[in-house]
N, C-alpha and C. Protein backbone atom coordinates (compact mmCIF):
# COMPACT_ATOMS: atom_id res chain seq x y z
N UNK A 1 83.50 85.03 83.94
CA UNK A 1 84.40 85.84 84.73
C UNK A 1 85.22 86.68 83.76
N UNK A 2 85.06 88.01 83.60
CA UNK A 2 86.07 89.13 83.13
C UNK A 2 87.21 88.96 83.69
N UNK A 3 88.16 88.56 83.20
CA UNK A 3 89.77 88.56 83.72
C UNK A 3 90.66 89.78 83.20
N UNK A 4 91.97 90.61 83.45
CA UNK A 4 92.94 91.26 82.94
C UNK A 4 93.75 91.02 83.62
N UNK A 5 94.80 90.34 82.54
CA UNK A 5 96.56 89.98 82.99
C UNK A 5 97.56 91.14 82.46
N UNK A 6 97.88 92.19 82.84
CA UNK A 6 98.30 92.96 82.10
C UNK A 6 99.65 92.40 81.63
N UNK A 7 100.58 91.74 81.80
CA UNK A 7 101.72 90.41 81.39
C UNK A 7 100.71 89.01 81.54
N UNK A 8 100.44 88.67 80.33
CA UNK A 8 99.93 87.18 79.95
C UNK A 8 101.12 86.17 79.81
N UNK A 9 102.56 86.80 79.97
CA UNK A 9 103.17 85.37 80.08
C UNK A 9 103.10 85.61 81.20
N UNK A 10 102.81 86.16 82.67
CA UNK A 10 103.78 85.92 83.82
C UNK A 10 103.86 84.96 84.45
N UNK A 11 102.60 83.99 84.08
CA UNK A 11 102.98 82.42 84.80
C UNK A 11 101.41 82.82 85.90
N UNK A 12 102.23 82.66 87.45
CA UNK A 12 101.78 82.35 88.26
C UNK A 12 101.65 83.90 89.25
N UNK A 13 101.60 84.44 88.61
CA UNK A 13 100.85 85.75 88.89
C UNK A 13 99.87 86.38 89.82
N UNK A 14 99.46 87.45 90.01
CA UNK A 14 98.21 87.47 90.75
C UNK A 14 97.09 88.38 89.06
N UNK A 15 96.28 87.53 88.81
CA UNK A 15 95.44 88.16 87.53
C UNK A 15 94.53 89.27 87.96
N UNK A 16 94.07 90.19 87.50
CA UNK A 16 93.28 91.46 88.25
C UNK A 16 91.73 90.91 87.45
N UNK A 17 90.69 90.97 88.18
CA UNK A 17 89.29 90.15 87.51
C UNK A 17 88.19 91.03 88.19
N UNK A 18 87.04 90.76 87.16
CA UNK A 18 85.83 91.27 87.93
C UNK A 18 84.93 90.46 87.94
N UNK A 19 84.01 89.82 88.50
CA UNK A 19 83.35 88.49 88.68
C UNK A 19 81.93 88.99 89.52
N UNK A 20 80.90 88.38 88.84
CA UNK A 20 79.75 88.51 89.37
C UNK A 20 79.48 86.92 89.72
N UNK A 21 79.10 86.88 90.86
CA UNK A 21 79.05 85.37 91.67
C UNK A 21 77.40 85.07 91.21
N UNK A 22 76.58 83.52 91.13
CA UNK A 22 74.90 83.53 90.93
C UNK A 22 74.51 84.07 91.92
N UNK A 23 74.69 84.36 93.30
CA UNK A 23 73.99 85.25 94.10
C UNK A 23 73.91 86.49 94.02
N UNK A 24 74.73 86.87 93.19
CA UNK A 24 74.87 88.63 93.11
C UNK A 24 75.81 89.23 93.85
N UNK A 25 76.64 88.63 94.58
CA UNK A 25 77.78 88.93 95.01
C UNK A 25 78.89 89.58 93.94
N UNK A 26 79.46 90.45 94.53
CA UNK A 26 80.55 91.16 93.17
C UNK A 26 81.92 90.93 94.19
N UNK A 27 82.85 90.38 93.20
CA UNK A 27 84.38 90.31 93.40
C UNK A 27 85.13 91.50 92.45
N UNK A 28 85.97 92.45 92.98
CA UNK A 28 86.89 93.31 91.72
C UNK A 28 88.26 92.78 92.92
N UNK A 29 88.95 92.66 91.69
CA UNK A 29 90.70 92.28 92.67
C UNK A 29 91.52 91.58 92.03
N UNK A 30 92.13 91.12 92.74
CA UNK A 30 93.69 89.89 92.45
C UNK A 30 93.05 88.78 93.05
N UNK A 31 93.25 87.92 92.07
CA UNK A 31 93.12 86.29 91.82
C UNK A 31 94.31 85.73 91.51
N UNK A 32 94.49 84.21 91.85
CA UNK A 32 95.76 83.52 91.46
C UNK A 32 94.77 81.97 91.30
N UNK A 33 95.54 81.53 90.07
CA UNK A 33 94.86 80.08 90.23
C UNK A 33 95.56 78.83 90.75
N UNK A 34 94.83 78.12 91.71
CA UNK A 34 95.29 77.31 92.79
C UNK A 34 95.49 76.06 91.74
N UNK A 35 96.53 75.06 92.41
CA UNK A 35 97.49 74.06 91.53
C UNK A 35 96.21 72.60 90.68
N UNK A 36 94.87 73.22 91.42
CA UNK A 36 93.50 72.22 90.89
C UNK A 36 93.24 73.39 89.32
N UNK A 37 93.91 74.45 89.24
CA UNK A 37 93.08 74.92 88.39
C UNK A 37 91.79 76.39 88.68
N UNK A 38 91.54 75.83 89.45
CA UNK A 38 90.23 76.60 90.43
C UNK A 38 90.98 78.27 90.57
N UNK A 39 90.30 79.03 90.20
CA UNK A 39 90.37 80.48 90.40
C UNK A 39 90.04 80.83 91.90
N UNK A 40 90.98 81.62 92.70
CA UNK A 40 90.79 81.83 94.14
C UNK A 40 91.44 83.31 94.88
N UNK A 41 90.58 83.89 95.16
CA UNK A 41 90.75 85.24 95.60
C UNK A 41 91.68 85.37 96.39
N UNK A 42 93.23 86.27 96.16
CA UNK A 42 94.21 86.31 96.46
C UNK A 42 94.66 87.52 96.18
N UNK A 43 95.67 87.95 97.20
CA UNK A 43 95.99 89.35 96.79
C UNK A 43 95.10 90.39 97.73
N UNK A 44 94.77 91.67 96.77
CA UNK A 44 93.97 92.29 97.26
C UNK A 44 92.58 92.77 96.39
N UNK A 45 91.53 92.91 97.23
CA UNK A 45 90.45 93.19 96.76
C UNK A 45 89.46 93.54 97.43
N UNK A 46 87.82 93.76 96.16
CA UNK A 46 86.81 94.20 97.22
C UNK A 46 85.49 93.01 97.06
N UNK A 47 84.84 92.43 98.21
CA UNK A 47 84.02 91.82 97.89
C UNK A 47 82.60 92.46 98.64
N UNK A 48 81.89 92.31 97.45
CA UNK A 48 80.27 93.28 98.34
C UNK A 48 79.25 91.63 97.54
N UNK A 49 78.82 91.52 98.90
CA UNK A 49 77.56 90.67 99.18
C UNK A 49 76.06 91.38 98.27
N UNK A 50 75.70 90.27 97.94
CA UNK A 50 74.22 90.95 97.43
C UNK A 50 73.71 91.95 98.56
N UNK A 51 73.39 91.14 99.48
CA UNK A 51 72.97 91.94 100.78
C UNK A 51 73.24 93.71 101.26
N UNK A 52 74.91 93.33 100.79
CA UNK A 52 75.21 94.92 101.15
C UNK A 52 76.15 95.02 102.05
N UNK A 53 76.91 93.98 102.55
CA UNK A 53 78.27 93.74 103.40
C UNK A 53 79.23 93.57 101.90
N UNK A 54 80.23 95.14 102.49
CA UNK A 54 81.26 94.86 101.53
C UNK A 54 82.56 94.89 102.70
N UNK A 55 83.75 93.96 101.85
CA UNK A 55 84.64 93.67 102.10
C UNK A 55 85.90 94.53 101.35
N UNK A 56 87.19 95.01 102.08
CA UNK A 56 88.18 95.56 100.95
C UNK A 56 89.08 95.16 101.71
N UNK A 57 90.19 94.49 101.38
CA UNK A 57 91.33 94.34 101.71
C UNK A 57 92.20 93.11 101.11
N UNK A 58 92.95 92.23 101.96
CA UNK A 58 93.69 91.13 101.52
C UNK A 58 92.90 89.97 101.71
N UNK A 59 93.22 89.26 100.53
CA UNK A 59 92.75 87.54 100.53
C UNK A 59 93.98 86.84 100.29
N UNK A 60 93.15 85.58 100.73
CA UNK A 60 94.37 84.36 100.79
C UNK A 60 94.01 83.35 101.12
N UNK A 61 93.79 82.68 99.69
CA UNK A 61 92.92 81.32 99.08
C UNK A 61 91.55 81.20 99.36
N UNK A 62 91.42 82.23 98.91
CA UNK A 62 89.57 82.96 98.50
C UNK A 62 89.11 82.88 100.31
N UNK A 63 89.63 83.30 101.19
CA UNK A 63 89.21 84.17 102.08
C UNK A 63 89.86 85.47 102.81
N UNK A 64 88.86 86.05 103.35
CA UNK A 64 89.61 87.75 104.12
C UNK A 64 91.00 86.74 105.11
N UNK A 65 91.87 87.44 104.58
CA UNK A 65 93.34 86.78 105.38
C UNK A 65 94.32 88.51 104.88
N UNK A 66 94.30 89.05 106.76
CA UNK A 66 95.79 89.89 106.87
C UNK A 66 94.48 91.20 107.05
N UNK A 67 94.71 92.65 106.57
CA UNK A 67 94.24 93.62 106.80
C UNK A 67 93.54 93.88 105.94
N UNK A 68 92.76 94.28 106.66
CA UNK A 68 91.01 94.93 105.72
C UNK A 68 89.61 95.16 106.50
N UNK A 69 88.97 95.77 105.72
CA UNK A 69 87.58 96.35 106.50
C UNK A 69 86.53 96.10 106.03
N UNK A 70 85.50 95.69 107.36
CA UNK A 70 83.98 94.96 106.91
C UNK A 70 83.07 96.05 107.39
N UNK A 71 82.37 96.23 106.10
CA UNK A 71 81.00 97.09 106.45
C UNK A 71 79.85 96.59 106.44
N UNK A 72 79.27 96.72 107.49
CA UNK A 72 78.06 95.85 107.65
C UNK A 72 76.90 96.85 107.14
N UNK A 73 75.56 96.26 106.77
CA UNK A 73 74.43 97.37 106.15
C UNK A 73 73.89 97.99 107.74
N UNK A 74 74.28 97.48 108.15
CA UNK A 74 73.17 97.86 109.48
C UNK A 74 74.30 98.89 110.43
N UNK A 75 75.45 99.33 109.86
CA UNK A 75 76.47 100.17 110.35
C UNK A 75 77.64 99.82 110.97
N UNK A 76 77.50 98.93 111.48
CA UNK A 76 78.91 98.13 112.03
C UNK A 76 80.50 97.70 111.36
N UNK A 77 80.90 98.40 111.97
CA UNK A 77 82.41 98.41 110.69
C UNK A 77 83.51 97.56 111.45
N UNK A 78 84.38 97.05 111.01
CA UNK A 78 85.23 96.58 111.58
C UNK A 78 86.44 97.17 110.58
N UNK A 79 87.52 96.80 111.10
CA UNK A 79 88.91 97.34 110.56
C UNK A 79 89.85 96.96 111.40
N UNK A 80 90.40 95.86 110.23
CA UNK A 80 91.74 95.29 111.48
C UNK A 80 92.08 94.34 110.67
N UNK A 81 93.10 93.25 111.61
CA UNK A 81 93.53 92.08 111.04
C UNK A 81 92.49 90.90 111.05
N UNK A 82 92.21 90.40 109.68
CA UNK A 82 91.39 88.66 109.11
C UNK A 82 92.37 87.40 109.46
N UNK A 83 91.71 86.27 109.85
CA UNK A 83 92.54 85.22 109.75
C UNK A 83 91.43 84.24 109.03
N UNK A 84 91.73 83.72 107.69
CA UNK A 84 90.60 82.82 107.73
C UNK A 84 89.42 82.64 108.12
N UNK A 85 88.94 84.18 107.38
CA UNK A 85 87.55 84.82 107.19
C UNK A 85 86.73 85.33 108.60
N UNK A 86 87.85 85.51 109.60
CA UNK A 86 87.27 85.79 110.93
C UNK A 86 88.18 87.03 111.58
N UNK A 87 87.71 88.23 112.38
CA UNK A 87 88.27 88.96 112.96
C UNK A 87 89.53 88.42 113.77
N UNK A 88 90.60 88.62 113.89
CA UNK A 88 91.61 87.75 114.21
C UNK A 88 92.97 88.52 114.75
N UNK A 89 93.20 89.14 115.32
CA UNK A 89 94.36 90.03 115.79
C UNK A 89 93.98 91.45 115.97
N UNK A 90 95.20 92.32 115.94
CA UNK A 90 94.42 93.59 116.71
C UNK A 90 92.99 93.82 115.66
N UNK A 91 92.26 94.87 116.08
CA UNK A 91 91.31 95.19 115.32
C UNK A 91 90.26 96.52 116.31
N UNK A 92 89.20 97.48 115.30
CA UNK A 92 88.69 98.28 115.98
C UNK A 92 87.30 98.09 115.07
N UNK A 93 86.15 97.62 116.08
CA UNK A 93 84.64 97.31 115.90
C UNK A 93 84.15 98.74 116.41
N UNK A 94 83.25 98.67 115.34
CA UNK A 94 82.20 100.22 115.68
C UNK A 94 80.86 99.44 115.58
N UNK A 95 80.37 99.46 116.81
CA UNK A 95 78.79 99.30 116.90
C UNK A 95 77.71 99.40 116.29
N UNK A 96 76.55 99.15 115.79
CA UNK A 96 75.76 100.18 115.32
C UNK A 96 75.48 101.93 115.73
N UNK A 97 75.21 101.63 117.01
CA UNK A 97 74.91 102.82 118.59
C UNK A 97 76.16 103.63 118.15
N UNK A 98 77.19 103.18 117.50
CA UNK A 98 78.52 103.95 117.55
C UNK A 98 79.59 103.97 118.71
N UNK A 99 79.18 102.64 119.79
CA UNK A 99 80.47 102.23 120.57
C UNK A 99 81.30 101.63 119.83
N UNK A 100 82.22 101.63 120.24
CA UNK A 100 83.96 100.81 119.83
C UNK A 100 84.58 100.22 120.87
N UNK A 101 85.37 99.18 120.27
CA UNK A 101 85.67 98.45 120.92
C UNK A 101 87.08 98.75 120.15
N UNK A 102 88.41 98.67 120.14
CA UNK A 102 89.77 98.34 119.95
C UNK A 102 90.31 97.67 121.03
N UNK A 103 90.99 96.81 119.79
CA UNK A 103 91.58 95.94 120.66
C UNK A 103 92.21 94.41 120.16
N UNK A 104 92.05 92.98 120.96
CA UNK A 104 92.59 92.05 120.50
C UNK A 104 91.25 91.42 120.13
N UNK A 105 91.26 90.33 118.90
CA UNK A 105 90.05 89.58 118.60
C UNK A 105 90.81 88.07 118.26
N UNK A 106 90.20 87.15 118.45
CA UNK A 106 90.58 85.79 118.58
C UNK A 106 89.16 84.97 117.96
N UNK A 107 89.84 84.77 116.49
CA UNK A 107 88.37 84.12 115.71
C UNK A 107 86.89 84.81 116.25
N UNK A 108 86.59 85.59 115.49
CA UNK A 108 85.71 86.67 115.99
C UNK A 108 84.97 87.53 117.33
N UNK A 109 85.90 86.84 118.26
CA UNK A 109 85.55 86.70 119.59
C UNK A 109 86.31 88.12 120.03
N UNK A 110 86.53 89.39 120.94
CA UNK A 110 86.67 90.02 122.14
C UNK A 110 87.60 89.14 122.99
N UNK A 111 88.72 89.41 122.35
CA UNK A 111 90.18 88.35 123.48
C UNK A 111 90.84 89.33 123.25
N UNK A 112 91.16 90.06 124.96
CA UNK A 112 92.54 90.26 125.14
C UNK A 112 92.42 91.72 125.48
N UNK A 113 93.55 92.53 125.77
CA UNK A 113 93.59 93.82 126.41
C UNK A 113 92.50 94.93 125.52
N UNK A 114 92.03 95.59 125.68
CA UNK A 114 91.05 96.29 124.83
C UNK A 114 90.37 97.49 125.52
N UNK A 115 90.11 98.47 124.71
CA UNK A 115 89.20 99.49 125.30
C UNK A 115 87.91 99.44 124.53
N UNK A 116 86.92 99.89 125.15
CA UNK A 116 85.24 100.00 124.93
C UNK A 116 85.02 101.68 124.96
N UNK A 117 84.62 101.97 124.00
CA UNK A 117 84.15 103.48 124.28
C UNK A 117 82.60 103.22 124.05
N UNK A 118 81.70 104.33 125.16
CA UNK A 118 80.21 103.88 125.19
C UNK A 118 80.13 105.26 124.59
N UNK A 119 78.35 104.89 124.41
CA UNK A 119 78.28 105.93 123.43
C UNK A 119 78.19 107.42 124.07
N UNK A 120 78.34 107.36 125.77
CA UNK A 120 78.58 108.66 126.20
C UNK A 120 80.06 109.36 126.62
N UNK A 121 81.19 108.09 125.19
CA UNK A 121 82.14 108.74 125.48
C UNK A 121 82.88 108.35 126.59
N UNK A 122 82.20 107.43 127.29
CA UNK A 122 83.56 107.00 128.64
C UNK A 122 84.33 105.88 127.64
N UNK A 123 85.53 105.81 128.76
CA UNK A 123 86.22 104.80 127.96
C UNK A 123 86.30 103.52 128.89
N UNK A 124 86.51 102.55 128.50
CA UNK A 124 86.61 101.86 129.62
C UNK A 124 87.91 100.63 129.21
N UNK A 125 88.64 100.22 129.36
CA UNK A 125 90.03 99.72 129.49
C UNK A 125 90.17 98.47 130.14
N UNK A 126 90.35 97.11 129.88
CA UNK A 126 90.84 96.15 130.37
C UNK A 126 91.21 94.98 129.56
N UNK A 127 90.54 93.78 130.41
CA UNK A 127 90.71 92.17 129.70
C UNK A 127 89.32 92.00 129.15
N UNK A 128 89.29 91.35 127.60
CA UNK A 128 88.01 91.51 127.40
C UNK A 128 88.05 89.50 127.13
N UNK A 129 86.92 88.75 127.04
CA UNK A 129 86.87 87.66 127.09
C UNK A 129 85.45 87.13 126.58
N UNK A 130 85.20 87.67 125.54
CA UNK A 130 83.79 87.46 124.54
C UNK A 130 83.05 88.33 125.01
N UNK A 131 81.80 87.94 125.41
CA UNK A 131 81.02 89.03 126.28
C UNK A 131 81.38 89.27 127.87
N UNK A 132 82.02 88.94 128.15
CA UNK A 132 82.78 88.67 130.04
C UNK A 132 84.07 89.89 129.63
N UNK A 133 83.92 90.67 130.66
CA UNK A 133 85.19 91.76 130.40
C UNK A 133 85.40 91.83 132.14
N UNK A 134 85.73 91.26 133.13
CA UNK A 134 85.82 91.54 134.39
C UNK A 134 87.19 92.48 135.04
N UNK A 135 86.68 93.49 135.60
CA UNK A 135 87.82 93.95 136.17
C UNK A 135 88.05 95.10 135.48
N UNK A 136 87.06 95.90 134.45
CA UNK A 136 87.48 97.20 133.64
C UNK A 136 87.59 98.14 134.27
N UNK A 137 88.14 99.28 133.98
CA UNK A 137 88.01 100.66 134.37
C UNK A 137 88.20 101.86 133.58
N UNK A 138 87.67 103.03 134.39
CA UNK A 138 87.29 103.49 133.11
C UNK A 138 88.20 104.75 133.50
N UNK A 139 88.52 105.37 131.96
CA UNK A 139 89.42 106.28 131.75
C UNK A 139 89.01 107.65 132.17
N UNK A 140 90.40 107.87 133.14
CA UNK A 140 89.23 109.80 133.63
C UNK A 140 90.10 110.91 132.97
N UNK A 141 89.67 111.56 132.22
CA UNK A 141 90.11 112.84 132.12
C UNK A 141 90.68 113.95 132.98
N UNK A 142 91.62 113.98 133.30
CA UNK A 142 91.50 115.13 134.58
C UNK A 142 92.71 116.33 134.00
């Protein structure tokens, strides 16, 4: 692991590092080391998967925790609030197709008041409840 502390006394710091994981995963960011010793992604940073899902935002104790955005290879973006590596408070999902969803997310799940835009542009507005959204309607222009 490449580390830079730009203050090497500061103690308990957040250290700035670049780290290639054995899968090929790449970490660049702020690290802090946890009271075992163990180096753990903290702060802010970017993590890209071998695969091709990259991550940029806040960690907190080596997972996505607070605001940041997931790009998926297959187009799907998210951007919003993490809780312990899961979509978790407000947040806005882009589809592959290029629908969106904004709105509330509850451990990766579609909870809570939210709009859906389809991909012809309607909007549609309600309670969303994983895949169950009953009772939407949709936004008219007039």
């Amino acid at each position: 692991m490449q580390t830079y502390n730009p203050n090497p006394g500061a103690g308990e710091g957040p250290i700035k590092v670049s780290h290639i994981f054995p899968n090929g995963d790449r970490y660049e960011g702020e690290c802090n080391r946890a009271a075992s010793g163990v180096m753990m992604r903290s702060g802010t940073g970017k993590h890209t998967s071998a695969g091709g899902t990259t991550y940029t935002g806040e960690w907190l104790e080596d997972k996505m925790h607070g605001q940041g955005t997931l790009q998926h290879p297959s187009g799907a973006l998210y951007e919003g609030e993490f809780k312990d590596n899961m979509y978790h408070g407000m947040g806005t999902y882009t589809f592959p197709d290029g629908c969106t969803y904004k709105g509330h997310f509850h451990k990766n799940r579609l909870e809570g008041d939210g709009t859906f835009t389809d991909t012809q542009g309607l909007v549609w507005m309600g309670e969303f409840h994983g895949k169950a959204a009953l009772g939407l309607r949709m936004q008219h222009n007039i």
